[in-house]
PDB file of N, CA and C in Angstrom:
ATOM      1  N   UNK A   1      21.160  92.441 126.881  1.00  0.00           N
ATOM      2  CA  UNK A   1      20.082  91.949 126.053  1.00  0.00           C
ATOM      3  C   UNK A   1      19.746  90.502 126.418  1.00  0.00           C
ATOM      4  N   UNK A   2      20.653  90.002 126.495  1.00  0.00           N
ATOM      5  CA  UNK A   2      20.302  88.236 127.309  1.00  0.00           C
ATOM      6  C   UNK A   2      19.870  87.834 128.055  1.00  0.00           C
ATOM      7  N   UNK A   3      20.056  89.172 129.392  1.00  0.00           N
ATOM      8  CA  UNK A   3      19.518  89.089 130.634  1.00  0.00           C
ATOM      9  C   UNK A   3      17.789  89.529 130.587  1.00  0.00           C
ATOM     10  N   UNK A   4      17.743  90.360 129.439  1.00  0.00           N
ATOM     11  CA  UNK A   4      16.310  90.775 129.267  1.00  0.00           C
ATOM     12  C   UNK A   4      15.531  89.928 128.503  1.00  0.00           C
ATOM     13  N   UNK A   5      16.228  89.426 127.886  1.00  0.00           N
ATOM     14  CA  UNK A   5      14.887  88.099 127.216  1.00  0.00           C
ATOM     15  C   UNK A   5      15.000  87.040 128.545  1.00  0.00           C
ATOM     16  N   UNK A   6      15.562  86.292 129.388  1.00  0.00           N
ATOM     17  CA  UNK A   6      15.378  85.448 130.437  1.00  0.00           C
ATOM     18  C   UNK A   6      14.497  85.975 131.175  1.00  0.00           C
ATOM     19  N   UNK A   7      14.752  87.513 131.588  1.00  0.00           N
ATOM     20  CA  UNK A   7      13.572  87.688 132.670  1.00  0.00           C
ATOM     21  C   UNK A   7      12.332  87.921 132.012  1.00  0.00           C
ATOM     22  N   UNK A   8      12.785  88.158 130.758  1.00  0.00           N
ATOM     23  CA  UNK A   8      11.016  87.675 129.819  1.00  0.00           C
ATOM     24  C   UNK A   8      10.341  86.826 129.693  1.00  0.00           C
ATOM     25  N   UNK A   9      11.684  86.188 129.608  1.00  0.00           N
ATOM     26  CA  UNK A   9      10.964  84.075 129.302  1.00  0.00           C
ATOM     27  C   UNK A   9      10.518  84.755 127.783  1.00  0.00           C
ATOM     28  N   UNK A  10      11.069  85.485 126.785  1.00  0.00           N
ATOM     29  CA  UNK A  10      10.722  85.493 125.292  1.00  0.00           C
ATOM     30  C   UNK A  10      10.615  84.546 124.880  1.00  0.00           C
ATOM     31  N   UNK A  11       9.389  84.283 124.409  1.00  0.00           N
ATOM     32  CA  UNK A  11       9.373  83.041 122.911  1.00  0.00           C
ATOM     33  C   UNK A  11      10.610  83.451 121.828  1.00  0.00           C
ATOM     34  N   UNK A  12      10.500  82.534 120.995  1.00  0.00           N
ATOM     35  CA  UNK A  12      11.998  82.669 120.069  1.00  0.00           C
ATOM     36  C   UNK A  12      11.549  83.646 118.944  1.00  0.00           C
ATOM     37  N   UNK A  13      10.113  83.735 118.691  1.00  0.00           N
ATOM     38  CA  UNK A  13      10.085  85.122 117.900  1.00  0.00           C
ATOM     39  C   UNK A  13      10.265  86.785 118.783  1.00  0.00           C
ATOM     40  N   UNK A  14       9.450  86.133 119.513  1.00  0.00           N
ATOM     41  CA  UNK A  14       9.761  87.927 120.467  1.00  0.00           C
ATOM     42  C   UNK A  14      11.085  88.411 120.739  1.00  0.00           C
ATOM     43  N   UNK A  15      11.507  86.908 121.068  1.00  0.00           N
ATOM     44  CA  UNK A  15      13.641  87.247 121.548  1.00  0.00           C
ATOM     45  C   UNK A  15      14.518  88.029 119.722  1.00  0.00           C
ATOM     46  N   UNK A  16      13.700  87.167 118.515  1.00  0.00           N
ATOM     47  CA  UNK A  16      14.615  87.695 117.566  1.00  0.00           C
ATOM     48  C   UNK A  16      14.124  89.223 117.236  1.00  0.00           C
ATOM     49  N   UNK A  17      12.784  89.655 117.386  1.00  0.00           N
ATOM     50  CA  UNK A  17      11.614  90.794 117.626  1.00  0.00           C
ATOM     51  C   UNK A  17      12.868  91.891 118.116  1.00  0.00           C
ATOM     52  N   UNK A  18      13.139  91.228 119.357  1.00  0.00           N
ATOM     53  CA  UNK A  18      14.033  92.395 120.292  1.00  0.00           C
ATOM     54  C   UNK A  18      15.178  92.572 120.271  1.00  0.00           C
ATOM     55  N   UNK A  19      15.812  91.360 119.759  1.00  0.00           N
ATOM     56  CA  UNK A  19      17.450  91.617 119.246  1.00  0.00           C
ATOM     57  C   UNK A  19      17.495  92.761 117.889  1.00  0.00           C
ATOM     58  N   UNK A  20      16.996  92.438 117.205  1.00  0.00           N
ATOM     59  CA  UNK A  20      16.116  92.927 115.594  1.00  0.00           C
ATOM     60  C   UNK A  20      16.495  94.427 115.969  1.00  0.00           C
ATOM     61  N   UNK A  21      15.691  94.334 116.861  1.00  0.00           N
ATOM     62  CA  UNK A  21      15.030  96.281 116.981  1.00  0.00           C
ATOM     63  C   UNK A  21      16.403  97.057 117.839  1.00  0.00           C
ATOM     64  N   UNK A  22      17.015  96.171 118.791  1.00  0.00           N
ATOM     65  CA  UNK A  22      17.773  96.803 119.561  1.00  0.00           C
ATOM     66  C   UNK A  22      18.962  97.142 118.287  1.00  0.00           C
ATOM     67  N   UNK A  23      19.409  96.063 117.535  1.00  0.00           N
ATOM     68  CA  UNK A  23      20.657  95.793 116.962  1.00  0.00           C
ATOM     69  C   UNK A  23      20.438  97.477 115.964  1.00  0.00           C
ATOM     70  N   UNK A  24      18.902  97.675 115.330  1.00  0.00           N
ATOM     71  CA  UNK A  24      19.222  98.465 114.713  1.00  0.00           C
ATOM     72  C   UNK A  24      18.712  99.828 114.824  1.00  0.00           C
ATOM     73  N   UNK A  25      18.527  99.992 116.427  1.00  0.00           N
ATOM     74  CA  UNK A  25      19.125 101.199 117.025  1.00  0.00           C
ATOM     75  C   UNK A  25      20.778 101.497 117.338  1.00  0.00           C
ATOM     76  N   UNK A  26      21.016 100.657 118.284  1.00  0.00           N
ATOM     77  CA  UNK A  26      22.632 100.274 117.769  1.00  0.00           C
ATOM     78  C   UNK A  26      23.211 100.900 116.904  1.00  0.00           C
ATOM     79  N   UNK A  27      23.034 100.279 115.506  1.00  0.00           N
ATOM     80  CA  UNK A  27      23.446 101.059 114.390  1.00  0.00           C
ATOM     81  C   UNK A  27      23.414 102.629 114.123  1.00  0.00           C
ATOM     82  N   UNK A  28      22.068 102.638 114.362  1.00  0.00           N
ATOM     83  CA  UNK A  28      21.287 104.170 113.815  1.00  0.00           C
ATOM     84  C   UNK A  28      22.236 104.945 114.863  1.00  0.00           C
ATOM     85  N   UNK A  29      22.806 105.164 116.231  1.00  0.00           N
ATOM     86  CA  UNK A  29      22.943 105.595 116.791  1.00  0.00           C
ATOM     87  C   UNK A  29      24.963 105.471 116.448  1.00  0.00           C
ATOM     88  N   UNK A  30      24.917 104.765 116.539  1.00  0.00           N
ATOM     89  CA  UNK A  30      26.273 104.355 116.074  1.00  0.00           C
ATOM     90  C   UNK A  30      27.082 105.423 114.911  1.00  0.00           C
ATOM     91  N   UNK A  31      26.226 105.391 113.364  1.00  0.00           N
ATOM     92  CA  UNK A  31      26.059 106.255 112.523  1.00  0.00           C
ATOM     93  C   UNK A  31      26.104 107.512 112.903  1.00  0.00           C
ATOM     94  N   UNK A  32      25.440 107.780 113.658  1.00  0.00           N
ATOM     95  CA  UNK A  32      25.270 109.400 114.343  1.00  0.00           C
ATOM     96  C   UNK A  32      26.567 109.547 114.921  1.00  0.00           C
ATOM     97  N   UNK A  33      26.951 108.868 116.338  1.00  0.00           N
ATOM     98  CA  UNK A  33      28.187 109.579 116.964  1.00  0.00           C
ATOM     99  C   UNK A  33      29.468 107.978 116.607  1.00  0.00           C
ATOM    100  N   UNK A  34      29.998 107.999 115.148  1.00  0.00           N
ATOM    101  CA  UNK A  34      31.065 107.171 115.027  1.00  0.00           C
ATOM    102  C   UNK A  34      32.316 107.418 116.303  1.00  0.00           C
ATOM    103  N   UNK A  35      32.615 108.147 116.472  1.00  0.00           N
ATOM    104  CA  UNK A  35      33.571 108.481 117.446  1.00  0.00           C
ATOM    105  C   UNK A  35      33.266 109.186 118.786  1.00  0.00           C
ATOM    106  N   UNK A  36      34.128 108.325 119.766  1.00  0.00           N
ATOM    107  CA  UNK A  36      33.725 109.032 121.223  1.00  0.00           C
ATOM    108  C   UNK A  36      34.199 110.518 121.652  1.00  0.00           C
ATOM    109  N   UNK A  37      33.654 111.521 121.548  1.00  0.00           N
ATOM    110  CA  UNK A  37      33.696 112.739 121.707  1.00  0.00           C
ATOM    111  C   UNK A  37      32.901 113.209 122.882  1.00  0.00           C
ATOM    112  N   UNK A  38      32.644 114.561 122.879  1.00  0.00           N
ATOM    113  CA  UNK A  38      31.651 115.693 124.022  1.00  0.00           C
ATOM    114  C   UNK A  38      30.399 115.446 123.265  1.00  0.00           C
ATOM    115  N   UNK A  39      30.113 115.386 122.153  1.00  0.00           N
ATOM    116  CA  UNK A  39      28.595 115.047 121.754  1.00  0.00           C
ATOM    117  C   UNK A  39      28.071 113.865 121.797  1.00  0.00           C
ATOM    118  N   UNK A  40      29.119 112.923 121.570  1.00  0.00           N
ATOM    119  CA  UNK A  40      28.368 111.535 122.262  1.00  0.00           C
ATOM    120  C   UNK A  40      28.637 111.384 123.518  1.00  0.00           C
ATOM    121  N   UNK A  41      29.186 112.143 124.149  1.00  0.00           N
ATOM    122  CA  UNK A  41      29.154 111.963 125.527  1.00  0.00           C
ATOM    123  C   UNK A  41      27.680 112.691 126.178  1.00  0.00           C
ATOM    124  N   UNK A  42      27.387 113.684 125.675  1.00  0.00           N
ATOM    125  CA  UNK A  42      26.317 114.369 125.839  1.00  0.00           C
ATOM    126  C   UNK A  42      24.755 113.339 125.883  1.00  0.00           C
ATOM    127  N   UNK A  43      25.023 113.033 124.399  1.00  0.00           N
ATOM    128  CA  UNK A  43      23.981 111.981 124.003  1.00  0.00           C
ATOM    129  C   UNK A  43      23.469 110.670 125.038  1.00  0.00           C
ATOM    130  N   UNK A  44      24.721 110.273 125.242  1.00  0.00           N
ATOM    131  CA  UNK A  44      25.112 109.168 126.176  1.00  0.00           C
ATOM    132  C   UNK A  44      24.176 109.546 127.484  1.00  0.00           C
ATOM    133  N   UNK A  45      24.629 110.457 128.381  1.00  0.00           N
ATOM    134  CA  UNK A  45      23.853 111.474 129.173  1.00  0.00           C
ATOM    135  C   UNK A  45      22.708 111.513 129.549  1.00  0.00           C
ATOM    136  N   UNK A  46      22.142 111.826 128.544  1.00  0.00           N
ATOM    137  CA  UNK A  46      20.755 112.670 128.373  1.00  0.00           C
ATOM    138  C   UNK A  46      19.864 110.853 127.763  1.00  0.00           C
ATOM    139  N   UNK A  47      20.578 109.794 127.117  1.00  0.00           N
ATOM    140  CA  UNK A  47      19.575 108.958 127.073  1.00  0.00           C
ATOM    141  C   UNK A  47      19.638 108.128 128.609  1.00  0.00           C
ATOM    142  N   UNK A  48      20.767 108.269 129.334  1.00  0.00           N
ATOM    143  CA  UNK A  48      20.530 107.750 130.520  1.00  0.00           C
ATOM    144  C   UNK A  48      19.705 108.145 131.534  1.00  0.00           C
ATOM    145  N   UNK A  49      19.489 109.596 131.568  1.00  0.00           N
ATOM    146  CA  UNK A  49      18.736 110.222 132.348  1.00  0.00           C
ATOM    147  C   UNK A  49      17.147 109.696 131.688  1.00  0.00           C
ATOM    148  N   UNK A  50      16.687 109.581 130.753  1.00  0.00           N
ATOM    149  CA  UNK A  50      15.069 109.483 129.923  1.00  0.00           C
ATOM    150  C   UNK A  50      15.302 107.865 130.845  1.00  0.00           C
ATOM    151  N   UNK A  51      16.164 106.891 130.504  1.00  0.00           N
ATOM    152  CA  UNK A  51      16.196 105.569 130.871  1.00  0.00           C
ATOM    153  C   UNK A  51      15.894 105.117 132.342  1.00  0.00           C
ATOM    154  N   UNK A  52      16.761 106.153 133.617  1.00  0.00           N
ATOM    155  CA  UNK A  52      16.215 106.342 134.567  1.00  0.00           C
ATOM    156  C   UNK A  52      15.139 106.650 134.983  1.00  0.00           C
ATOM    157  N   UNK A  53      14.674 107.425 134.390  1.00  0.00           N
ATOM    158  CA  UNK A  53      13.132 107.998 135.030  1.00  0.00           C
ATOM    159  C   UNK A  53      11.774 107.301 133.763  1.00  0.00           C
ATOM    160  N   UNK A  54      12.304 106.697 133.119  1.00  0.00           N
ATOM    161  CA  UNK A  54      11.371 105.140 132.653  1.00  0.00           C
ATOM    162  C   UNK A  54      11.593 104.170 133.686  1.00  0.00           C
ATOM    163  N   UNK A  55      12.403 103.780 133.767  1.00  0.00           N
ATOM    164  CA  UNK A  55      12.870 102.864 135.301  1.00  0.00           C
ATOM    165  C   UNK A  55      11.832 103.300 135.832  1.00  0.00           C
ATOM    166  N   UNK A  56      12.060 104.212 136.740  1.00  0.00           N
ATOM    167  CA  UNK A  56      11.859 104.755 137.986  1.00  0.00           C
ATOM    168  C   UNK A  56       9.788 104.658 138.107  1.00  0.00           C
ATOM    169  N   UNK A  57       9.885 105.411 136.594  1.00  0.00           N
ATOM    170  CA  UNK A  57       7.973 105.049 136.842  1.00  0.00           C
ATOM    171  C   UNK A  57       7.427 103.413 136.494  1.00  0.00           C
ATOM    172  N   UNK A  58       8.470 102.626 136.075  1.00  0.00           N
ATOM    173  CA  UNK A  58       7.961 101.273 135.460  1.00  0.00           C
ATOM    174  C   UNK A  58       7.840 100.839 136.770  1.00  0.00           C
ATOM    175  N   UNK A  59       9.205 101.236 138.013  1.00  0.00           N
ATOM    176  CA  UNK A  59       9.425 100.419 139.144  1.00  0.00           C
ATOM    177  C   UNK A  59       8.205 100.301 140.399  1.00  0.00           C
ATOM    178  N   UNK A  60       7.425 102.143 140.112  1.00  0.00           N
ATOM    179  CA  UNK A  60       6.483 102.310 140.972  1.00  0.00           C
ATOM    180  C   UNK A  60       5.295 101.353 141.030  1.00  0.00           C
ATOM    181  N   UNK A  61       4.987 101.124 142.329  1.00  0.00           N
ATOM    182  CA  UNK A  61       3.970 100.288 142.397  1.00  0.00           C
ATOM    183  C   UNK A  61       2.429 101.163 142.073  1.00  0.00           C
ATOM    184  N   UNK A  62       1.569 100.301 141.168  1.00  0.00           N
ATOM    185  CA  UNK A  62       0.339 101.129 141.408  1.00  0.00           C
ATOM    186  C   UNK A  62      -0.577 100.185 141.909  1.00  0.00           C
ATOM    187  N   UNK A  63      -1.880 100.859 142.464  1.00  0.00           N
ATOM    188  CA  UNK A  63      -2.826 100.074 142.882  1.00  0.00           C
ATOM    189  C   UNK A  63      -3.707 100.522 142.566  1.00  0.00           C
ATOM    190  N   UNK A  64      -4.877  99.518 142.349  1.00  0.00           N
ATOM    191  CA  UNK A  64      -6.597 100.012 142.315  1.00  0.00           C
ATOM    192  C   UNK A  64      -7.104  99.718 142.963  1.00  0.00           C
ATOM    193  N   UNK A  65      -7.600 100.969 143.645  1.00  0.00           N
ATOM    194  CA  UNK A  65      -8.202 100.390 144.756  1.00  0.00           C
ATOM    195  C   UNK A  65     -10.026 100.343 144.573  1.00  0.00           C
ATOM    196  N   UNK A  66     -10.594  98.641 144.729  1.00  0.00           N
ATOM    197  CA  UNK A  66     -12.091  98.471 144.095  1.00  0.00           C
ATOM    198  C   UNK A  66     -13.194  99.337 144.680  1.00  0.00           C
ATOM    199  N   UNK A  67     -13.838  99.752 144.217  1.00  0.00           N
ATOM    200  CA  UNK A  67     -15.209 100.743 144.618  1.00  0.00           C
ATOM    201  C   UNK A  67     -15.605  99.532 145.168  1.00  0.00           C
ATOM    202  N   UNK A  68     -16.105 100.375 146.616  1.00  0.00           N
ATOM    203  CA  UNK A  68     -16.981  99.895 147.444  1.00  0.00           C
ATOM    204  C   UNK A  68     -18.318 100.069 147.977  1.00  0.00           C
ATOM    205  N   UNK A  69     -19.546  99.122 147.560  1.00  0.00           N
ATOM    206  CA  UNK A  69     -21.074  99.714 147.324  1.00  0.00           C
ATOM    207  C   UNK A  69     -21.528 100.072 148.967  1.00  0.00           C
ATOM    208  N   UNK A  70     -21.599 101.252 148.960  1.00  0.00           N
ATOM    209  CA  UNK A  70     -21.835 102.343 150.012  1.00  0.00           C
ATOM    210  C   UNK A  70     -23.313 101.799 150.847  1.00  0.00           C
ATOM    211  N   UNK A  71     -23.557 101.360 152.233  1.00  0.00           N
ATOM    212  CA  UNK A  71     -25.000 101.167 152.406  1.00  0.00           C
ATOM    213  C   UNK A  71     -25.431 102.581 152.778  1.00  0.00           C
ATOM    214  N   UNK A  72     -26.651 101.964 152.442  1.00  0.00           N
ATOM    215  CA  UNK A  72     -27.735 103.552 152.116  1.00  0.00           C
ATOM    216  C   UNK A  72     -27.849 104.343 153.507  1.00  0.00           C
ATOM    217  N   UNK A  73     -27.703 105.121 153.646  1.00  0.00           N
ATOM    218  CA  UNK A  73     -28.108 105.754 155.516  1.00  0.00           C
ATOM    219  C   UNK A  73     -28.833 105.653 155.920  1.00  0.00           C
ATOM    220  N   UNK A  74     -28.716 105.163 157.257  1.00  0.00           N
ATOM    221  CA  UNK A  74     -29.571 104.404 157.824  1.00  0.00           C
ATOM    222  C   UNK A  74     -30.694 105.217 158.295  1.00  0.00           C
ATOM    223  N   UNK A  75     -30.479 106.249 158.403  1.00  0.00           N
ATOM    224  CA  UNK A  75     -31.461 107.389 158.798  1.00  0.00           C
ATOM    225  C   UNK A  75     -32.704 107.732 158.063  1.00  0.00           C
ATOM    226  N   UNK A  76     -31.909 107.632 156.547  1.00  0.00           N
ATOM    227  CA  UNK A  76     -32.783 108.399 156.112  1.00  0.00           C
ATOM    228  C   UNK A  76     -33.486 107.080 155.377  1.00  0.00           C
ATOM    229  N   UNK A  77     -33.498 106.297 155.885  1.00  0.00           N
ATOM    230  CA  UNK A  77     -33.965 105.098 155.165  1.00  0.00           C
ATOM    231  C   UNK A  77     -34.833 104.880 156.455  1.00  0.00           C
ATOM    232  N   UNK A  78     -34.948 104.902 157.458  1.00  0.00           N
ATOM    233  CA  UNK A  78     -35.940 104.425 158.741  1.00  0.00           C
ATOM    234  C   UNK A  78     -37.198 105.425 158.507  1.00  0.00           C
ATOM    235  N   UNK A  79     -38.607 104.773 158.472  1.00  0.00           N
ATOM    236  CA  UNK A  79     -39.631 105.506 158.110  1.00  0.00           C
ATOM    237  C   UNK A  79     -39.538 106.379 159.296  1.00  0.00           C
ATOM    238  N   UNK A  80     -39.421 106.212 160.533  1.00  0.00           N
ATOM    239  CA  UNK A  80     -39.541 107.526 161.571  1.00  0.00           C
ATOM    240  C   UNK A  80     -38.450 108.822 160.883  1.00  0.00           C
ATOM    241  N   UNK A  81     -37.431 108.848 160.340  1.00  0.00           N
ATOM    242  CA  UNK A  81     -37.076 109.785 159.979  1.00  0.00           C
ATOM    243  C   UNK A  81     -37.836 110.952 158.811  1.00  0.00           C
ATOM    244  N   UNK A  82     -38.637 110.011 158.253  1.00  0.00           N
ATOM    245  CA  UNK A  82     -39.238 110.596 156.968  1.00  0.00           C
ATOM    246  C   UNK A  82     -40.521 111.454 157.457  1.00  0.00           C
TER     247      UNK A  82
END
């Protein structure tokens, strides 16, 4: 969590914003699997895999590439063609 507000550069509300929200997933999740078992191991799992492939599309580069205004053909624009 420390390392993610630095590479944010968070202002000091956004940093408490994100501690806030993380801390009480944390919990919520915590509540659910109190003890380390096969179902929180499961859990564990399956949110790493969703976490990877958020990664994975955040990491992809996209591009736009700008429309480019087409000149008119030259052909059919020369009065001898017409």
């Amino acid at each position: 969590m420390v390392r993610l507000t630095e590479v944010e550069q968070a202002d000091q509300a956004f940093d408490a914003q994100m501690r806030e929200r993380f801390n009480t997933g944390f919990a919520s999740r915590r509540s659910e699997y109190p003890i380390c078992d096969d179902a929180s191991r499961k859990a564990e799992q399956a949110v790493a895999r969703k976490g990877q492939a958020l990664a994975l599309k955040l990491s992809q580069t996209m591009r736009e590439v700008p429309a480019v205004a087409l000149a008119p053909d030259s052909v059919a624009v020369d009065s001898g063609a017409r």
